[in-house]
Structures are given as structure tokens and as C-alpha cells.
Protein backbone atom coordinates (compact mmCIF):
# COMPACT_ATOMS: atom_id res chain seq x y z
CA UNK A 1 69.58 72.03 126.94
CA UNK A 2 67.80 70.58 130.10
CA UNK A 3 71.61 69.22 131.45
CA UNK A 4 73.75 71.46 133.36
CA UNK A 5 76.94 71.92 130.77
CA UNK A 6 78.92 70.85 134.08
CA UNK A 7 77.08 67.77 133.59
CA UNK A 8 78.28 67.15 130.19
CA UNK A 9 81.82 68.17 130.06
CA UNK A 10 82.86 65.32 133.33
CA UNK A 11 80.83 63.24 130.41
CA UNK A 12 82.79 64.48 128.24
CA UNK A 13 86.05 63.74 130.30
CA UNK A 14 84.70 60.08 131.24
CA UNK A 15 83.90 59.25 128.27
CA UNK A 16 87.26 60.49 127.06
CA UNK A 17 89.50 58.61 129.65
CA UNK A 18 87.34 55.63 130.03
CA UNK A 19 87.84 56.05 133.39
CA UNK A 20 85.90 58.24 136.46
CA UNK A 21 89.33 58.09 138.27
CA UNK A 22 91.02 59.53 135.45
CA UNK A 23 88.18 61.93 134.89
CA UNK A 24 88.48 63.47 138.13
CA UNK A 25 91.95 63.94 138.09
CA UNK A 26 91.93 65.81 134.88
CA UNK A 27 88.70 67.89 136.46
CA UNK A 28 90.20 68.36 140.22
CA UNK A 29 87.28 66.47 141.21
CA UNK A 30 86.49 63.97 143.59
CA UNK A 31 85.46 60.45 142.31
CA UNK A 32 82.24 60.50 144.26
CA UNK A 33 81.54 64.29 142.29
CA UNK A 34 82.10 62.78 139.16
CA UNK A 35 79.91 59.06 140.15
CA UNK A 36 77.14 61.81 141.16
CA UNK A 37 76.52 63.78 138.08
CA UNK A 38 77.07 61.05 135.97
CA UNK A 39 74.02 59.29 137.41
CA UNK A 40 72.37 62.86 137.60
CA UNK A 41 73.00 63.11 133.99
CA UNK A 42 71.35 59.42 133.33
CA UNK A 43 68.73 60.62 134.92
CA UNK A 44 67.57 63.54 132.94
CA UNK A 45 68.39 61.84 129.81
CA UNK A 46 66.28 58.55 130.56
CA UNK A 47 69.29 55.93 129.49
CA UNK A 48 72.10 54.26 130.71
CA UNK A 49 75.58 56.31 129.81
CA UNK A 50 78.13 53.97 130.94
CA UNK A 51 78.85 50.34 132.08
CA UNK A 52 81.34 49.72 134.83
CA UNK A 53 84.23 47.13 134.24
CA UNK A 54 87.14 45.87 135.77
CA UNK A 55 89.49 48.12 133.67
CA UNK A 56 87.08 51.47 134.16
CA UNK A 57 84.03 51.97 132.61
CA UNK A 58 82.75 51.82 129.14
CA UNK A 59 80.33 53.48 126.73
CA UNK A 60 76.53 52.23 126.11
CA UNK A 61 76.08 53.56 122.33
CA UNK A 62 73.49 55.57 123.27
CA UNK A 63 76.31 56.98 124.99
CA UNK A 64 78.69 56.84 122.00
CA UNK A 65 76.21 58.71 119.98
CA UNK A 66 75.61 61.97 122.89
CA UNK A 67 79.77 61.67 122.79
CA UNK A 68 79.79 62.41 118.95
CA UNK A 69 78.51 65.58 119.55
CA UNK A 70 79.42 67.11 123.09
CA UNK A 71 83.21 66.17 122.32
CA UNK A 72 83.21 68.05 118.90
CA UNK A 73 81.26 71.50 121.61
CA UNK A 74 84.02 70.73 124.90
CA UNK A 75 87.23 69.82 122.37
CA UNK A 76 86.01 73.69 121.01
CA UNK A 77 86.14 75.73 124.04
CA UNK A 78 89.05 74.06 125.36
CA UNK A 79 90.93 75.03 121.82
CA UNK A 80 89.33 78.36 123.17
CA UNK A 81 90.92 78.17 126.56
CA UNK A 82 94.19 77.31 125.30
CA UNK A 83 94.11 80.00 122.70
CA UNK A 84 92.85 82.34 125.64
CA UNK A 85 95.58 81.45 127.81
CA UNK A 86 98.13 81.75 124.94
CA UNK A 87 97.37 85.38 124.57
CA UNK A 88 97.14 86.32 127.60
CA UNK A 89 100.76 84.72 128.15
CA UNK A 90 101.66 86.70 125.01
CA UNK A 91 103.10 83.29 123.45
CA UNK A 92 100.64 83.66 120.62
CA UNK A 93 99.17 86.67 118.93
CA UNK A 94 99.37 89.41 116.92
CA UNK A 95 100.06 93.34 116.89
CA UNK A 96 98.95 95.49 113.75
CA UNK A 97 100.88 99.29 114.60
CA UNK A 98 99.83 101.96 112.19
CA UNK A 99 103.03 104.65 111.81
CA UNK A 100 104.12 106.74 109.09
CA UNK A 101 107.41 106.66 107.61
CA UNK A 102 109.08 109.20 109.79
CA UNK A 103 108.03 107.53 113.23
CA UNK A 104 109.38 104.14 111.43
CA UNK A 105 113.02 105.30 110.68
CA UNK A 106 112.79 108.17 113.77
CA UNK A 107 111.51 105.88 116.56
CA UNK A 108 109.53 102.92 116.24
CA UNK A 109 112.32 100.46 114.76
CA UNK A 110 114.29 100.23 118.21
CA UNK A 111 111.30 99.36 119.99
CA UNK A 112 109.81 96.67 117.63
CA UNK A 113 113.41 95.03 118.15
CA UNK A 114 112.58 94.97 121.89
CA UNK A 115 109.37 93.80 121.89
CA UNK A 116 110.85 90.92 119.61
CA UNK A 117 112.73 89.69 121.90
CA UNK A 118 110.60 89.98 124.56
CA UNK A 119 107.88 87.92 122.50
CA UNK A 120 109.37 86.26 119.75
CA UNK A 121 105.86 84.45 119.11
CA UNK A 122 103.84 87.45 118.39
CA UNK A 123 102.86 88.79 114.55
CA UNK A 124 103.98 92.28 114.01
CA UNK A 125 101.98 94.09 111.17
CA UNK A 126 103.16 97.21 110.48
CA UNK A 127 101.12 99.45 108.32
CA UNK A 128 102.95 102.30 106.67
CA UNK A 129 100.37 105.36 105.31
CA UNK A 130 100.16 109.20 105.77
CA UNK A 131 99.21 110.37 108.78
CA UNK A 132 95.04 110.88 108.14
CA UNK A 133 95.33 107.48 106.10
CA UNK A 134 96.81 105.76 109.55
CA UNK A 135 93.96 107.61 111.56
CA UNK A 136 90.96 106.76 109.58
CA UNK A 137 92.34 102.84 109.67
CA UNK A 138 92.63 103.59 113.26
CA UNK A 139 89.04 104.39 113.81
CA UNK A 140 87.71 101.79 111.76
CA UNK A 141 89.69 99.49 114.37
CA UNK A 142 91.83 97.75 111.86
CA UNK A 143 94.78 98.65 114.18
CA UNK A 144 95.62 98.23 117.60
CA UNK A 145 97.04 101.68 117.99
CA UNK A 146 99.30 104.10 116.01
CA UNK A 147 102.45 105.89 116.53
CA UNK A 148 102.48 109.48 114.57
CA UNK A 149 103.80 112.92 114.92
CA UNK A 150 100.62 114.85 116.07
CA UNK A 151 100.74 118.00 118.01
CA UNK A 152 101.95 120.55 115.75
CA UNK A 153 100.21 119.41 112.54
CA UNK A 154 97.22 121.69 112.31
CA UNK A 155 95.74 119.43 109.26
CA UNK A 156 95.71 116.38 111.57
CA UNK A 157 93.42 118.21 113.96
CA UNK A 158 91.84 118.76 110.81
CA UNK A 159 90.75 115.03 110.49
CA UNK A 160 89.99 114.69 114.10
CA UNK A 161 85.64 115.23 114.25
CA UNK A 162 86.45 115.89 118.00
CA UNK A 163 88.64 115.30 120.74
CA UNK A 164 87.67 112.93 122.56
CA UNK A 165 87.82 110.66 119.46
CA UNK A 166 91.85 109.96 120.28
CA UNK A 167 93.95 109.64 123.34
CA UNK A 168 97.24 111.06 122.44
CA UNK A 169 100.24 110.64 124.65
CA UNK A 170 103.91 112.36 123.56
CA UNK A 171 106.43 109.82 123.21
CA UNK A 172 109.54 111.88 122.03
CA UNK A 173 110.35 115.28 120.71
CA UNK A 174 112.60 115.66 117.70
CA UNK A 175 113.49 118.82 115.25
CA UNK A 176 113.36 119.70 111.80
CA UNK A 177 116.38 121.43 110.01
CA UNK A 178 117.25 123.28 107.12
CA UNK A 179 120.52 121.30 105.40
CA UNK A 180 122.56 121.86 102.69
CA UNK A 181 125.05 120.30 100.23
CA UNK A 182 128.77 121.37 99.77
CA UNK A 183 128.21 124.18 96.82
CA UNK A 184 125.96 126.12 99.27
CA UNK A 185 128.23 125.80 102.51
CA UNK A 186 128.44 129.58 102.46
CA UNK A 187 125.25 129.73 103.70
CA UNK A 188 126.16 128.42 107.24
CA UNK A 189 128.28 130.94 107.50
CA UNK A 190 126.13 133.10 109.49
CA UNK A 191 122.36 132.95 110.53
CA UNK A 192 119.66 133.53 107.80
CA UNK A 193 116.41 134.22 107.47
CA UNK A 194 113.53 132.06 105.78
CA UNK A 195 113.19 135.01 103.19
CA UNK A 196 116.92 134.79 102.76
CA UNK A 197 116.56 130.47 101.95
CA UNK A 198 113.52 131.27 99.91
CA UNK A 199 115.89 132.90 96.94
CA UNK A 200 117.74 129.12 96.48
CA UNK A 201 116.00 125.99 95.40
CA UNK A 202 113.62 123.83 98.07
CA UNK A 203 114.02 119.96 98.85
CA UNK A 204 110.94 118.50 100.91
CA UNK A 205 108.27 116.12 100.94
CA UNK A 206 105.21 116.42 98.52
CA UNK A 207 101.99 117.36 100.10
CA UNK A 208 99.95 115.17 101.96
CA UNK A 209 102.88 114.27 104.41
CA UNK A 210 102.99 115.75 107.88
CA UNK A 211 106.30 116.55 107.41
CA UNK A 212 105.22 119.16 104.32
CA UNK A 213 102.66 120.26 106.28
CA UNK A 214 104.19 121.58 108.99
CA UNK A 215 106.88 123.38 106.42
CA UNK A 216 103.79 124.59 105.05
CA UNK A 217 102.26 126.39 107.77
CA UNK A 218 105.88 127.55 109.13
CA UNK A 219 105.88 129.39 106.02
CA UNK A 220 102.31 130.46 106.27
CA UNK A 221 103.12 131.91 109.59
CA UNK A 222 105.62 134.24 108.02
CA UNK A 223 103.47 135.35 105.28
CA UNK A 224 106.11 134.04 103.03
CA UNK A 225 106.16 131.67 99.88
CA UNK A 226 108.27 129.08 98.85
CA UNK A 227 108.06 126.77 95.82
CA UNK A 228 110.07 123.55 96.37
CA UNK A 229 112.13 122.81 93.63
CA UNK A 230 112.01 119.25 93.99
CA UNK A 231 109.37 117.40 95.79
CA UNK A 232 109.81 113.82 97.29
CA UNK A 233 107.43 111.18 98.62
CA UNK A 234 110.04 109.36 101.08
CA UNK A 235 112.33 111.63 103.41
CA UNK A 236 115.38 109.18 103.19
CA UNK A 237 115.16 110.14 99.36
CA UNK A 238 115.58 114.12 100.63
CA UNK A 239 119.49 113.71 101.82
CA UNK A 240 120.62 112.04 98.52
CA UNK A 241 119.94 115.29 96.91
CA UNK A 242 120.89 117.30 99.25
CA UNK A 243 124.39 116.02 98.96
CA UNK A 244 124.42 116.11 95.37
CA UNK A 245 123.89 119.83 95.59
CA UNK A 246 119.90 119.89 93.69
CA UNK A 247 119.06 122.83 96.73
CA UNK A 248 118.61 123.07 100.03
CA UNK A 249 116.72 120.40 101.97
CA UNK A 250 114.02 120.49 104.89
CA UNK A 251 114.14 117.24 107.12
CA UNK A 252 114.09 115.76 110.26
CA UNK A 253 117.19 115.98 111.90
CA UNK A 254 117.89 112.34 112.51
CA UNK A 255 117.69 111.59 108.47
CA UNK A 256 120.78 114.15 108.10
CA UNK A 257 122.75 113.06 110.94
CA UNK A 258 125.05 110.63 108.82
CA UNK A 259 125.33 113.25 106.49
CA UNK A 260 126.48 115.89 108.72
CA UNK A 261 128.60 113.55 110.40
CA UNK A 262 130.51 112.52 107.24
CA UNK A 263 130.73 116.35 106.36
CA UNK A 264 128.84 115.91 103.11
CA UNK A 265 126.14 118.72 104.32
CA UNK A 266 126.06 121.22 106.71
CA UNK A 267 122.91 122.50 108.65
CA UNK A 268 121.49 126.06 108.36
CA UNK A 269 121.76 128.32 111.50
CA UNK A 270 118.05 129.63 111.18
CA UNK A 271 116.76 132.70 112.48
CA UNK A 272 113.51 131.93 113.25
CA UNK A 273 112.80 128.86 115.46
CA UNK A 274 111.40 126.19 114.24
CA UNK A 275 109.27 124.36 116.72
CA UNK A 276 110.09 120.70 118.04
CA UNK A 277 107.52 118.10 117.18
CA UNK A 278 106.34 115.53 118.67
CA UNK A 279 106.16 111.47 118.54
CA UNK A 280 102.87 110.06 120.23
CA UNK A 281 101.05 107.47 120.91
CA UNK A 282 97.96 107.31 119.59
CA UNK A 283 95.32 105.18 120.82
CA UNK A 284 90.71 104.91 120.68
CA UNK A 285 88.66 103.86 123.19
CA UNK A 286 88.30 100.66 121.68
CA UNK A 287 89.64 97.45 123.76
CA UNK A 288 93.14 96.45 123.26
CA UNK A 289 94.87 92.87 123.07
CA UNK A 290 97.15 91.95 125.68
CA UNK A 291 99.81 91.73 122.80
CA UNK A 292 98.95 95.35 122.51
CA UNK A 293 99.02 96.57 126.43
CA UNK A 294 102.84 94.84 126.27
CA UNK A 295 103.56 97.29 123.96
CA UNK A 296 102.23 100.58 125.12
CA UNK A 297 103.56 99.43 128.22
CA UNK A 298 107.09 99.50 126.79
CA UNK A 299 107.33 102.46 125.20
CA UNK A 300 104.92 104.60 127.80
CA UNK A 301 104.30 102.93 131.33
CA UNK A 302 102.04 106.17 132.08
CA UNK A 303 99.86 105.96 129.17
């Protein structure tokens, strides 16, 4: 392209408004600007672009026939612009969050309610998978950024090939519990021991989740085994049978709170402490939408 694109687009916008008056008032242009690289543009070319009339100007067709094509290239990038600008004002746009089912029910709920109505116009994706499931996606930059319980899970350092290949950032800390049904309220009356618990049947997630993970190397750590009785692959299923009296249930404490509040279970009075875990953001070094910055800079304004 010998033509300066500059050249083309106040073409573009002449040819468009039929006017050089018009043209620079849509470009912020002066009319003597716009006269000038018109007749540049002639120039270069070797033809006559437009005619001037009483009512503006009008197009030669050798004209009409450059127009054909350079409207289709400017009418392109300013659908570019406008999309541009549109993000950037966060009135369009999307947000994919990878979480697992804990961090849904736990935290992240609240906040996608906030961000709603902050920006009503922007896609929310969700996608709900185990934690090394929402890790790999994250690497392979399907998401924009996940929101897991990391710290304590020695098989998620597992799946990480280094560290520098997440930023983590704690969000919230929560606690696990040992809870019981009414047949085993005898239990809670005094503190026990894990070796004590591991004599009545076990409620907890199957293997795979974070959540059975860390049971798993709590019990690990005190040389101790413990069948579960009953394994589940959702923890809102664990409470259900905890109340109906199948054993003694292992959960995060904010999936028995309704339960303990309606006296249906009790918790456990451990012995040995169980360790809080953590919420975090999760995040690569990948760039990240604006729709995405919005949100990290809700829930973290460090991060």
C-alpha cells in the first residue's frame, strides 16, 4: 500500500458523508486537512476521487470502486474500536472462573452476585472440576484465573512442575470439622481422639477431591487408618447423612452450619487440631481481560 492509511480512512469518511465538512467533523479535522490529503491521495493514485457540487461532493466511480473495498477494511477496525472500548468499559465481555465445588458454595457465590451488579453486561462462565482438573485448564489458558483451596493440599503441589508456574494469593481461611448425627451425640460429650472416631463409621468425599485429601494426609500424619464407610462425590450430599445417622461426617464447617444450627448434628470436640485451610486466588502469568482485573480487584485489591 503506497497511501498513508490516514489517507484512506478521511476517504473513507468523505466518501461516507458526501461531504469534507462533515468528514472533518467526524475526524476532528480541519476542512483544509481533509481538502489536502484528499488531493494527496489523487495524486498517488493517478485519478480523480471526487467531484465538488453545490450540496458537497460526490464520487467519480473510480472512486466508488476504491470505496468498495477500504469501507469493508475502516467499517472493520472501527467494529474493533468499539468492541475495544466496550471492554475496556466492562459493558461487554466475558469472565471464565475455574473453582471447585467447595470455593463455589464456601466463597465464590457472594462475590459473583457483586460483580453482577456491578457489570450486568459481562458473561460469567463458571467451570466446576477438581482441583488439578481446574489447574491444568488453567495453564492451558482456557480460564482467566481460578479460585481453589491450595496451601495445605500436598497433592496440589504435586501437580505444580514448579513454582513460579502460579501466583497464589489467600483469600479466606475456613475449617474442617468432625460432625455427627443425633444417635452418636454422646460423642460430644467430651474431647476425642482420631483413634477414638476411627472405631465408628466415616462420611467424606471420594478421592480425588481436595477435601479427601487433606483428611487423608491428617490421618497419614498420625500413622492412623481410617476406611470411610460411605464415600461421596459432592460435600452438600455429606450432611444429609450425617443427619440420618449413616456415621460420622468430615466437612467444611460452613456445609454443617444449618445443621448445627437446627440441632440435627452436633460437632466433635477434637483433640488434635486440625489445620485451617485456605481460599486463594490463583492466577499465571498470562495477560488478563479487563473483565478479569475487575474481578481480582474485588475480591483482593493487593493481588
Amino acid at each position: 500500500m503506497s497511501a498513508s492509511f490516514d489517507y484512506y480512512r478521511i476517504f473513507y469518511y468523505v466518501g461516507r458523508t458526501g461531504s469534507i465538512t462533515a468528514a472533518a467533523g467526524a475526524l476532528y479535522l480541519t476542512q483544509p486537512t481533509i481538502s489536502h490529503a484528499i488531493r494527496n491521495l489523487e495524486e498517488e493514485l493517478g485519478c480523480t476521487l471526487f467531484l465538488r457540487t453545490k450540496k458537497g461532493v460526490i464520487m467519480t466511480p473510480e472512486a466508488r470502486q476504491l470505496y468498495s473495498h477500504i469501507s469493508i477494511a475502516c467499517e472493520q477496525i472501527l467494529k474493533g474500536e468499539e468492541k475495544l472500548r466496550a471492554a475496556l468499559q466492562l459493558s461487554e465481555g466475558s469472565l471464565t472462573i475455574g473453582a471447585t465445588e467447595t470455593v463455589l458454595h464456601f466463597y465464590l457465590i457472594p462475590w459473583l452476585k457483586q460483580y453482577r451488579s456491578l457489570y450486568p453486561d459481562i458473561k460469567l462462565k463458571i467451570a466446576n472440576s477438581s482441583t488439578p482438573a481446574t489447574l491444568q485448564t488453567l495453564k492451558q489458558g482456557i480460564l482467566d484465573f481460578a479460585i481453589l483451596v491450595m496451601d495445605t493440599d500436598e497433592r496440589v503441589d504435586r501437580n505444580r512442575s514448579c513454582e513460579n508456574d502460579f501466583h497464589i494469593t489467600p483469600l479466606e481461611s475456613f475449617h474442617d470439622i468432625f460432625v455427627t448425627g443425633n444417635d452418636y451425640t454422646f460423642l460430644a460429650d467430651k474431647p476425642v481422639t482420631l483413634k477414638q472416631l476411627t472405631g465408628y463409621p466415616l462420611i467424606c468425599l471420594e478421592k480425588g477431591t481436595c477435601t479427601r485429601s487433606f483428611l487423608d494426609n491428617i490421618l497419614a500424619t498420625e500413622q492412623m487408618e481410617w476406611i470411610p464407610d460411605i464415600e461421596l462425590a459432592n460435600s452438600d450430599l455429606i450432611m444429609p447423612m450425617v443427619t440420618q445417622n449413616f456415621g460420622i461426617g468430615f466437612t467444611p464447617e460452613y456445609f454443617a452450619r444449618e445443621a448445627l444450627a437446627q440441632k440435627k448434628a452436633v460437632a466433635l470436640n477434637l483433640k488434635e487440631e486440625i489445620p485451617a485451610r485456605s481460599i486463594c486466588l490463583v492466577c499465571t502469568d498470562s495477560p488478563r481481560s479487563a473483565a478479569a482485573e475487575a474481578f481480582i480487584r474485588m475480591i483482593s485489591p493487593e493481588a
